[in-house]
PDB file of N, CA and C in Angstrom:
ATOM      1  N   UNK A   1       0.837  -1.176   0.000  1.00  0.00           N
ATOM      2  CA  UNK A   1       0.000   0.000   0.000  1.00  0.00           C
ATOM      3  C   UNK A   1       0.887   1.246   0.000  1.00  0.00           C
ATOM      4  N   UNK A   2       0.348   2.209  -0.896  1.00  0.00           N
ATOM      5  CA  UNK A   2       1.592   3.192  -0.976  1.00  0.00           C
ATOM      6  C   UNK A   2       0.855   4.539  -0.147  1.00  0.00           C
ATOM      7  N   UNK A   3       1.993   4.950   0.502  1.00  0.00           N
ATOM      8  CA  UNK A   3       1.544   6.312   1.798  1.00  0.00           C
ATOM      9  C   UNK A   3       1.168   7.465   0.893  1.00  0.00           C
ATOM     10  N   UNK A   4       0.589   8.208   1.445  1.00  0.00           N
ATOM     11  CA  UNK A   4      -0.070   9.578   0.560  1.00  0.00           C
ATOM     12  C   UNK A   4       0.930  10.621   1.370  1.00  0.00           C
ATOM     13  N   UNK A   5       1.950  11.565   1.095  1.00  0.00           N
ATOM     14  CA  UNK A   5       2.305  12.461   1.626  1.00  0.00           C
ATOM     15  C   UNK A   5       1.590  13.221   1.655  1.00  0.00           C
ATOM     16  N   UNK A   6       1.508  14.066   2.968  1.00  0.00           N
ATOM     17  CA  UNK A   6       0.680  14.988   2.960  1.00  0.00           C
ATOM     18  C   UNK A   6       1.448  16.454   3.455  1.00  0.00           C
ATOM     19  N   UNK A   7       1.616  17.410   2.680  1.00  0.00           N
ATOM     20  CA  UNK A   7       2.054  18.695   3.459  1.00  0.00           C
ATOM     21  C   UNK A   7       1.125  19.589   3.973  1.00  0.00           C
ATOM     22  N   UNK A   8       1.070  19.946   5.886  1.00  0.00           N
ATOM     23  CA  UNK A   8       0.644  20.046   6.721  1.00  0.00           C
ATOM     24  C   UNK A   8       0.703  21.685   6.535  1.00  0.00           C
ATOM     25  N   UNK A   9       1.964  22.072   5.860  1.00  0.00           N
ATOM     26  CA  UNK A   9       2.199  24.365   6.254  1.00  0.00           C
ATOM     27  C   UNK A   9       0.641  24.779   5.980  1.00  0.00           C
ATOM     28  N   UNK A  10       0.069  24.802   5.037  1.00  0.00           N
ATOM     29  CA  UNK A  10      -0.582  25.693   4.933  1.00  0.00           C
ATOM     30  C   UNK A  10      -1.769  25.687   5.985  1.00  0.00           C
ATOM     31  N   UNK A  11      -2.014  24.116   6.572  1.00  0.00           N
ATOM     32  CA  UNK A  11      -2.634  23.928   8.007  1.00  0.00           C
ATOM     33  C   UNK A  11      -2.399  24.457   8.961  1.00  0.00           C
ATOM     34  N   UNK A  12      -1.525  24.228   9.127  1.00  0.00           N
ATOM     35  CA  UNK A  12      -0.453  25.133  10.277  1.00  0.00           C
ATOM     36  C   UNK A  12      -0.642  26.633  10.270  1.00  0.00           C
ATOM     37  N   UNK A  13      -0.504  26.845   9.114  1.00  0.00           N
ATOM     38  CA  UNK A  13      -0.363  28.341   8.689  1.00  0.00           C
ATOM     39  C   UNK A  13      -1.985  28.871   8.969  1.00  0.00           C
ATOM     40  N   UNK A  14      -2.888  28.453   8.733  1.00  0.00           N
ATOM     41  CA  UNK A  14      -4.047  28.552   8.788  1.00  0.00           C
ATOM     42  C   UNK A  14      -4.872  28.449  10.710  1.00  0.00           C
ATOM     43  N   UNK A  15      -4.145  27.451  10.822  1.00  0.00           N
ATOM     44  CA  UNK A  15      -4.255  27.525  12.488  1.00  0.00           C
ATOM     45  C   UNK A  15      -4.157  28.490  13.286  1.00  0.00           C
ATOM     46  N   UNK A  16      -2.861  28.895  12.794  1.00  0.00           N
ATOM     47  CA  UNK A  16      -1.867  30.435  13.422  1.00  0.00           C
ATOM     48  C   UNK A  16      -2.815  31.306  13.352  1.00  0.00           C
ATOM     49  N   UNK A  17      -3.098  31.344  11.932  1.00  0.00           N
ATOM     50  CA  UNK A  17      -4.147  32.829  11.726  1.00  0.00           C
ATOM     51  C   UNK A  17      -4.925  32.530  11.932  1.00  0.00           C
ATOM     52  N   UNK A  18      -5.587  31.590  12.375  1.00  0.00           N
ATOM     53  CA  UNK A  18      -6.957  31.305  13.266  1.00  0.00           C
ATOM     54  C   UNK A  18      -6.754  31.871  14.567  1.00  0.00           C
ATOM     55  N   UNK A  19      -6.201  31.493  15.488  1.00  0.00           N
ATOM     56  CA  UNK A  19      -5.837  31.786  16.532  1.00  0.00           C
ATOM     57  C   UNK A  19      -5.563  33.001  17.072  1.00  0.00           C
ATOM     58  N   UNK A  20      -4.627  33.921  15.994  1.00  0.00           N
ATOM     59  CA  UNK A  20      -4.433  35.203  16.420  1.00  0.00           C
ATOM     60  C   UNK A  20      -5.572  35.980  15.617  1.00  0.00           C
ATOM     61  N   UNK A  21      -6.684  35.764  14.798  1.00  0.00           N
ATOM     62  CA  UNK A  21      -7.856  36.436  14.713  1.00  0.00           C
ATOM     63  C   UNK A  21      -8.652  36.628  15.291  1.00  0.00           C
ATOM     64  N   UNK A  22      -8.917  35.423  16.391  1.00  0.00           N
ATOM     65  CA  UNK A  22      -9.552  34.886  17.522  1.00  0.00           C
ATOM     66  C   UNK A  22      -9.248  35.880  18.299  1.00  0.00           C
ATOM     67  N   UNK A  23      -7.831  35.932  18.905  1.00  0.00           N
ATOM     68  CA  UNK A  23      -7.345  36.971  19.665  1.00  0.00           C
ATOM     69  C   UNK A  23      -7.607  38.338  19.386  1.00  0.00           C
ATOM     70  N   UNK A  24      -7.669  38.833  18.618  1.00  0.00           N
ATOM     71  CA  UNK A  24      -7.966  40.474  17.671  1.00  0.00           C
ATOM     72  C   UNK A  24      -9.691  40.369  17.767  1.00  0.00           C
ATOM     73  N   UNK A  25     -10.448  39.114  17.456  1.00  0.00           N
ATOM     74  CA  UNK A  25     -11.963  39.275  17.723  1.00  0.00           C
ATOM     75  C   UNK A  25     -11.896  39.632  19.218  1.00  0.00           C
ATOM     76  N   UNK A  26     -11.694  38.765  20.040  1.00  0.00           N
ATOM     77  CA  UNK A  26     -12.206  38.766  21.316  1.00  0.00           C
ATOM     78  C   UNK A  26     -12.290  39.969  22.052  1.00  0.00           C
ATOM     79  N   UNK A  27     -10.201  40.287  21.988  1.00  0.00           N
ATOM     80  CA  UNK A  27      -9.855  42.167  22.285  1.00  0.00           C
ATOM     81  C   UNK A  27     -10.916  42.865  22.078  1.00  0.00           C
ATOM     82  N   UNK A  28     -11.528  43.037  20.458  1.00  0.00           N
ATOM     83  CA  UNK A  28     -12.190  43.916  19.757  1.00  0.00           C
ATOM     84  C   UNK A  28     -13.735  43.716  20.617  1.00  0.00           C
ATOM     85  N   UNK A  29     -14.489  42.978  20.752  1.00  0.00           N
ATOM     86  CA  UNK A  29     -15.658  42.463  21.314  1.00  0.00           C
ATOM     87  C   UNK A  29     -15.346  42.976  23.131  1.00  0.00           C
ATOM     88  N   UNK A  30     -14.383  42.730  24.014  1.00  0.00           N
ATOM     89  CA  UNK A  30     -14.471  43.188  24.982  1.00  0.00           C
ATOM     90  C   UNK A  30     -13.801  44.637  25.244  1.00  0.00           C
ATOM     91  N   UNK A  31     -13.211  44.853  24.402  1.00  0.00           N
ATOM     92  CA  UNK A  31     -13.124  46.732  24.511  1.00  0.00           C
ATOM     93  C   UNK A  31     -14.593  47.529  24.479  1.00  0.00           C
ATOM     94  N   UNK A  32     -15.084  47.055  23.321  1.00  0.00           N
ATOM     95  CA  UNK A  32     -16.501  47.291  22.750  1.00  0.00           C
ATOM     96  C   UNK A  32     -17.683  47.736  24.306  1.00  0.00           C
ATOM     97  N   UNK A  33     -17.663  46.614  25.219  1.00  0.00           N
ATOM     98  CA  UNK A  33     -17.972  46.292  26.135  1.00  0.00           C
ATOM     99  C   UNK A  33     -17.462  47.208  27.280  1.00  0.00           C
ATOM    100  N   UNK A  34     -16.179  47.036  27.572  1.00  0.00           N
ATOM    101  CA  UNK A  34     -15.873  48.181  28.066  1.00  0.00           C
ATOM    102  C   UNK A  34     -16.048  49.793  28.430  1.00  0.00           C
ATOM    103  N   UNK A  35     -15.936  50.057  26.846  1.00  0.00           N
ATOM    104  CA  UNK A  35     -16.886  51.573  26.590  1.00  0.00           C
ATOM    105  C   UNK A  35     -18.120  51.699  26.781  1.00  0.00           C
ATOM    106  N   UNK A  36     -18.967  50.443  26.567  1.00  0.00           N
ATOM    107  CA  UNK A  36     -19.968  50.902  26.879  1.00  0.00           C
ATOM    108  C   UNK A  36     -20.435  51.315  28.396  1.00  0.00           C
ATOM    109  N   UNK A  37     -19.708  49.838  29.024  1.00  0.00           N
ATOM    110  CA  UNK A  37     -20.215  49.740  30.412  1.00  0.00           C
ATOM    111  C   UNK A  37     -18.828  49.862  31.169  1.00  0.00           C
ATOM    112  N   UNK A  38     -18.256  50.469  31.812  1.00  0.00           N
ATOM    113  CA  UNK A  38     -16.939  50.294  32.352  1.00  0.00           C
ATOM    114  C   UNK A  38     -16.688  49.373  33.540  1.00  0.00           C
ATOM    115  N   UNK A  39     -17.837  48.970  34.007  1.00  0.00           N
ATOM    116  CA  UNK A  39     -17.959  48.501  35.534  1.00  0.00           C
ATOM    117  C   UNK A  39     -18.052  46.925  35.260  1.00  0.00           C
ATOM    118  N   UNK A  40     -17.817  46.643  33.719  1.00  0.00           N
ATOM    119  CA  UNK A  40     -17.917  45.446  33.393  1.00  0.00           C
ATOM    120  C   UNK A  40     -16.396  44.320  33.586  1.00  0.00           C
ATOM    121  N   UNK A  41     -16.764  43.534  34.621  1.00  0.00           N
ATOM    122  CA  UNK A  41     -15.384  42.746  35.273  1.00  0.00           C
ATOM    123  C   UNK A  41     -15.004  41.834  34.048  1.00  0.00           C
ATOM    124  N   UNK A  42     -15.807  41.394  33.883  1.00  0.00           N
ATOM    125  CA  UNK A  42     -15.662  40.175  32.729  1.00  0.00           C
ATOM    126  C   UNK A  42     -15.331  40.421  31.162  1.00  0.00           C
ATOM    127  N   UNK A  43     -15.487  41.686  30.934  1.00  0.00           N
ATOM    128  CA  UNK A  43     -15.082  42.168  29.941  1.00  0.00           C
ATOM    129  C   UNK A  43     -13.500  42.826  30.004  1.00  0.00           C
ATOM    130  N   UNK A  44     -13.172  43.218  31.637  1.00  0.00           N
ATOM    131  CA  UNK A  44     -11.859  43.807  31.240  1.00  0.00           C
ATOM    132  C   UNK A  44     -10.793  42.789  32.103  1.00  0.00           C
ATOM    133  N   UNK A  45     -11.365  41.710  32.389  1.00  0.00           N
ATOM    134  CA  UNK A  45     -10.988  40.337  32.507  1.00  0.00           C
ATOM    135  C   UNK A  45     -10.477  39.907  30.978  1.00  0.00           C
ATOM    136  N   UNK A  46     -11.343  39.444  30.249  1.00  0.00           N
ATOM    137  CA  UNK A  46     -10.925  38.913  28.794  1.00  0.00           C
ATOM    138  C   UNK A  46      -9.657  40.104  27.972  1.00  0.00           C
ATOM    139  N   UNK A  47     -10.318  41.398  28.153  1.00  0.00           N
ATOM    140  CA  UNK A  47      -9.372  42.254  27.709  1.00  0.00           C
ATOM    141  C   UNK A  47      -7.493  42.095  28.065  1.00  0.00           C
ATOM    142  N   UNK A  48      -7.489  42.048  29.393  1.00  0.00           N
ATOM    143  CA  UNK A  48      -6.170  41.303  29.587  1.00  0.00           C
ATOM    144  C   UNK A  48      -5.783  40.432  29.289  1.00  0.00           C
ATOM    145  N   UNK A  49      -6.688  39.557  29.573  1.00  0.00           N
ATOM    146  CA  UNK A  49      -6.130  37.879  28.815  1.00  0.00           C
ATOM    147  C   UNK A  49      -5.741  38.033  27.357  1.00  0.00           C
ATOM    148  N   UNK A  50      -6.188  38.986  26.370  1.00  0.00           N
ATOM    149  CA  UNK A  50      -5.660  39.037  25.295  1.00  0.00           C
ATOM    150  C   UNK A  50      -4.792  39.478  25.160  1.00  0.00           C
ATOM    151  N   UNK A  51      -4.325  40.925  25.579  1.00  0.00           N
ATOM    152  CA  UNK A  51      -3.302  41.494  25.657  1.00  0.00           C
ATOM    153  C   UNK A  51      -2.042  40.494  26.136  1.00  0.00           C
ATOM    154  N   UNK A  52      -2.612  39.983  26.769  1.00  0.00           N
ATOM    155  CA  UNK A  52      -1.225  39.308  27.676  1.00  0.00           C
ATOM    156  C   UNK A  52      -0.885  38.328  26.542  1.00  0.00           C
ATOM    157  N   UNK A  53      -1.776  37.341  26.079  1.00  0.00           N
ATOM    158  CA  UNK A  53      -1.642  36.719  24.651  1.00  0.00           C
ATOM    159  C   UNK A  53      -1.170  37.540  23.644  1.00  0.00           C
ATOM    160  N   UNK A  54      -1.305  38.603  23.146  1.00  0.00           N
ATOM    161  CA  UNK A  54      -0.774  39.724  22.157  1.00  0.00           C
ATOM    162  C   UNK A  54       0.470  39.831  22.584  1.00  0.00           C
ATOM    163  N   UNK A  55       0.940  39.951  23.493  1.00  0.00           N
ATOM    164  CA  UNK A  55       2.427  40.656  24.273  1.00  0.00           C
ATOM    165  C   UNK A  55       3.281  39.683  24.657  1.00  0.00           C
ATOM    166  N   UNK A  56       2.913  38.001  24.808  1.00  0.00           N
ATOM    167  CA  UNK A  56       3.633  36.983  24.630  1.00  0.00           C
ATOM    168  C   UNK A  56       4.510  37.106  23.808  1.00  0.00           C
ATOM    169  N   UNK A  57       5.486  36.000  24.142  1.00  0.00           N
ATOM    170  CA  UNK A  57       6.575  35.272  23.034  1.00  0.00           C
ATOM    171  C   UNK A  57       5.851  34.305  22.245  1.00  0.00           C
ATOM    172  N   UNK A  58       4.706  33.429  22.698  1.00  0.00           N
ATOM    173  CA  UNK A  58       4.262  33.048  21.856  1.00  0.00           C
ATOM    174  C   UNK A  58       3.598  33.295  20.438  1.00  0.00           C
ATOM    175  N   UNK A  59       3.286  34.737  21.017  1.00  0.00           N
ATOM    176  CA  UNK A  59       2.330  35.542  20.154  1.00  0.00           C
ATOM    177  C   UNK A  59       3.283  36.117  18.644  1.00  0.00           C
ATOM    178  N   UNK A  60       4.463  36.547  19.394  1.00  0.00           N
ATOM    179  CA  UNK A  60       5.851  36.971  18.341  1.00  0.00           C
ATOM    180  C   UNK A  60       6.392  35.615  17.614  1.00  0.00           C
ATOM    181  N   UNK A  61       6.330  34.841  18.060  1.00  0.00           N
ATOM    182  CA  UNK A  61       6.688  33.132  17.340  1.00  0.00           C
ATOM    183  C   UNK A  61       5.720  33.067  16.278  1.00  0.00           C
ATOM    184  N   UNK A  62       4.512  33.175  16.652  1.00  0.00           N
ATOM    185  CA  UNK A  62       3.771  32.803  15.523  1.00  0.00           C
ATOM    186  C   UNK A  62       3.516  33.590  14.541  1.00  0.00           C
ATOM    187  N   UNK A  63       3.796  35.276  14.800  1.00  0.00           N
ATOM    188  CA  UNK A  63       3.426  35.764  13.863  1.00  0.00           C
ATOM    189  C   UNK A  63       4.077  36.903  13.465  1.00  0.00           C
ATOM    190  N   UNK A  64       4.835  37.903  12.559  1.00  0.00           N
ATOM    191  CA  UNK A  64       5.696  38.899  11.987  1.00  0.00           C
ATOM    192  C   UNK A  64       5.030  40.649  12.908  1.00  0.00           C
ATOM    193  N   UNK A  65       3.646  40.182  13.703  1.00  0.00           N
ATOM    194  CA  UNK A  65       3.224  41.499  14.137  1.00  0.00           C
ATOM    195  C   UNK A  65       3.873  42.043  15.305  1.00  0.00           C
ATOM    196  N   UNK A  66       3.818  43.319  15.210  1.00  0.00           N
ATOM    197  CA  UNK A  66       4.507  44.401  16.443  1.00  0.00           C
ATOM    198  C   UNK A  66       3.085  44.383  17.207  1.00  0.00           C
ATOM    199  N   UNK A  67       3.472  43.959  18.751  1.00  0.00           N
ATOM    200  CA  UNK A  67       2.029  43.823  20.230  1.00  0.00           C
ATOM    201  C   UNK A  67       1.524  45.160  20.243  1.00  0.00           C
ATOM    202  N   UNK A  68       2.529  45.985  20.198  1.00  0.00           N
ATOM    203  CA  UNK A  68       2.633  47.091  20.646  1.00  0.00           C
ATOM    204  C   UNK A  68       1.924  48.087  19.589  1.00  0.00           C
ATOM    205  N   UNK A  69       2.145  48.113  18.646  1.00  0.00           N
ATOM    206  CA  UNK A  69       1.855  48.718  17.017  1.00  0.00           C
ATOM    207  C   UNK A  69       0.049  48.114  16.937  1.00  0.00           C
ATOM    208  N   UNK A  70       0.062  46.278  17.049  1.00  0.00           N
ATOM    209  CA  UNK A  70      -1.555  45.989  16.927  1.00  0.00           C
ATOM    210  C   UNK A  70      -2.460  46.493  17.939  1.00  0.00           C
ATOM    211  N   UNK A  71      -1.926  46.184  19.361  1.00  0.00           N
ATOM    212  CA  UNK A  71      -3.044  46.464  20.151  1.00  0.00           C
ATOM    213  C   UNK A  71      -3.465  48.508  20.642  1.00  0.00           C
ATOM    214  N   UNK A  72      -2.209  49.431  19.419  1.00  0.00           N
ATOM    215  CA  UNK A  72      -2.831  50.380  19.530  1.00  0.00           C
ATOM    216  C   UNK A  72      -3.502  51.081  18.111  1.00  0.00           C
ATOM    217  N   UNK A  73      -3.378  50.282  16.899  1.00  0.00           N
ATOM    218  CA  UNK A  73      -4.118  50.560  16.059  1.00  0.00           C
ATOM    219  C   UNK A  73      -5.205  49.940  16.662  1.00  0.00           C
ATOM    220  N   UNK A  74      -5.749  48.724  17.037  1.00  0.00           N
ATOM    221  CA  UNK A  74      -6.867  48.332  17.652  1.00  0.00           C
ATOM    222  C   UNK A  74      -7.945  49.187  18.214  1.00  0.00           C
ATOM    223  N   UNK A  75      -6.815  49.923  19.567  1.00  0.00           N
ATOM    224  CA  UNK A  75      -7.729  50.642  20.277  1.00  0.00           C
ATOM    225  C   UNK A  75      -8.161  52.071  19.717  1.00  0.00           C
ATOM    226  N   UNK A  76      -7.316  52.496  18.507  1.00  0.00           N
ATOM    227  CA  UNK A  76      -7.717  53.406  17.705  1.00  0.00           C
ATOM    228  C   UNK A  76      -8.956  53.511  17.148  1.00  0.00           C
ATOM    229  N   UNK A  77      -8.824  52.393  16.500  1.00  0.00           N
ATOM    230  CA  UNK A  77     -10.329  51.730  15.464  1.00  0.00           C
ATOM    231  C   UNK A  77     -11.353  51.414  16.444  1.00  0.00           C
ATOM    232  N   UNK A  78     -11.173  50.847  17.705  1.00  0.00           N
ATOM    233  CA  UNK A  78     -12.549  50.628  18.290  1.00  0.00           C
ATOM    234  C   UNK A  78     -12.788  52.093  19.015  1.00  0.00           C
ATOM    235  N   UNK A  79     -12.389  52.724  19.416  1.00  0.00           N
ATOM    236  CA  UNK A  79     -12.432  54.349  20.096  1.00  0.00           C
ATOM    237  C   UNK A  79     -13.245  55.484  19.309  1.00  0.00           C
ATOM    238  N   UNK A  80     -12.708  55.102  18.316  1.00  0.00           N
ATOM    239  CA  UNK A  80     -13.188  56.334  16.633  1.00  0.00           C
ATOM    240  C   UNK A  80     -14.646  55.528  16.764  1.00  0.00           C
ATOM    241  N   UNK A  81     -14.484  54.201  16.305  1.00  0.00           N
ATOM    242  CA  UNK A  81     -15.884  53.512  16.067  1.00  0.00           C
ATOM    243  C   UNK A  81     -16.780  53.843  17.472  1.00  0.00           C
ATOM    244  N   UNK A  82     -16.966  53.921  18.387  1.00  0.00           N
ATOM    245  CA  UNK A  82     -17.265  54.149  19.807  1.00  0.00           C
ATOM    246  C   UNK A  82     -17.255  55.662  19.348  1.00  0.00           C
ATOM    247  N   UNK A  83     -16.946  56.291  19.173  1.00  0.00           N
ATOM    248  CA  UNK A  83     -17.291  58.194  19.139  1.00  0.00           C
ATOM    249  C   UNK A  83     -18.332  58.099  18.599  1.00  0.00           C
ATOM    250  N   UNK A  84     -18.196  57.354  17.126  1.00  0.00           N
ATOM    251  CA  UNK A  84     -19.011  57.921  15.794  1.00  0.00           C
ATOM    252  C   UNK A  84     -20.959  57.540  16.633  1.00  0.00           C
ATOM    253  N   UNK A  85     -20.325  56.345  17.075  1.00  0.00           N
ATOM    254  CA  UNK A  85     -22.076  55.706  17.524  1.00  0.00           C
ATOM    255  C   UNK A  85     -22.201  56.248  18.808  1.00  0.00           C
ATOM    256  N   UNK A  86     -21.639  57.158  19.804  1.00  0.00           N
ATOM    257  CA  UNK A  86     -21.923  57.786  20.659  1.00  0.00           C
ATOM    258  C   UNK A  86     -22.396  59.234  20.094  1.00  0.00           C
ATOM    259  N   UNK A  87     -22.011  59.871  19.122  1.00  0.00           N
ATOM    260  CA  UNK A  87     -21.924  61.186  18.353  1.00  0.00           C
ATOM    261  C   UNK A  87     -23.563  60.717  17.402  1.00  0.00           C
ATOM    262  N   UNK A  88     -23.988  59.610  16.835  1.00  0.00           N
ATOM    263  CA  UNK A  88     -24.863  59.222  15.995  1.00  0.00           C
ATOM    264  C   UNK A  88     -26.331  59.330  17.573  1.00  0.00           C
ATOM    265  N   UNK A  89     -26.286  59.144  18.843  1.00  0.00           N
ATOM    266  CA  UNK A  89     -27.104  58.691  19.405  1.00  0.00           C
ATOM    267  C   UNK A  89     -27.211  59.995  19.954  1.00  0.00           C
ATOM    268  N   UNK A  90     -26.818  61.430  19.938  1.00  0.00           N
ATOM    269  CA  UNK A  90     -27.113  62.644  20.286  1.00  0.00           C
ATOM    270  C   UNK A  90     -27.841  62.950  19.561  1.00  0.00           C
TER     271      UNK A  90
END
């Protein structure tokens, strides 16, 4: 019986960016949360847990991004987005 090689990168590769999208959703979803409600534990609970995942070595292993550079374009884009729909509800 003859073996089927199989090359795994682009799995792999696909995993990675699963994972750190995951991470960029979640951030994005509990900042969101944040602004709205500040008194929210569980939201600025998850918020760390990402960051701290963003600011890992693991996080730099897997992927070519600056922690520092993503998680403040991040908070850029959710802040502006958060004005516009606070500015839309006056």
């Amino acid at each position: 019986m003859n073996r089927i090689k199989m090359d795994n990168s682009n799995g792999y590769e696909s995993l990675l960016e699963g994972i750190i999208l995951q991470a960029v959703k979640d951030y994005t979803r509990a900042y969101r949360r944040v602004l709205r409600d500040p008194e929210d534990k569980d939201a600025y609970s998850m918020m760390q847990e990402c960051e701290d995942f963003i600011e890992s070595d693991t996080f730099r292993t897997m992927c070519g991004l600056d922690p520092e550079e993503l998680l403040y374009n991040l908070d850029q884009q959710i802040e502006a987005e958060h004005a516009r729909r606070e500015k839309c509800k006056k």
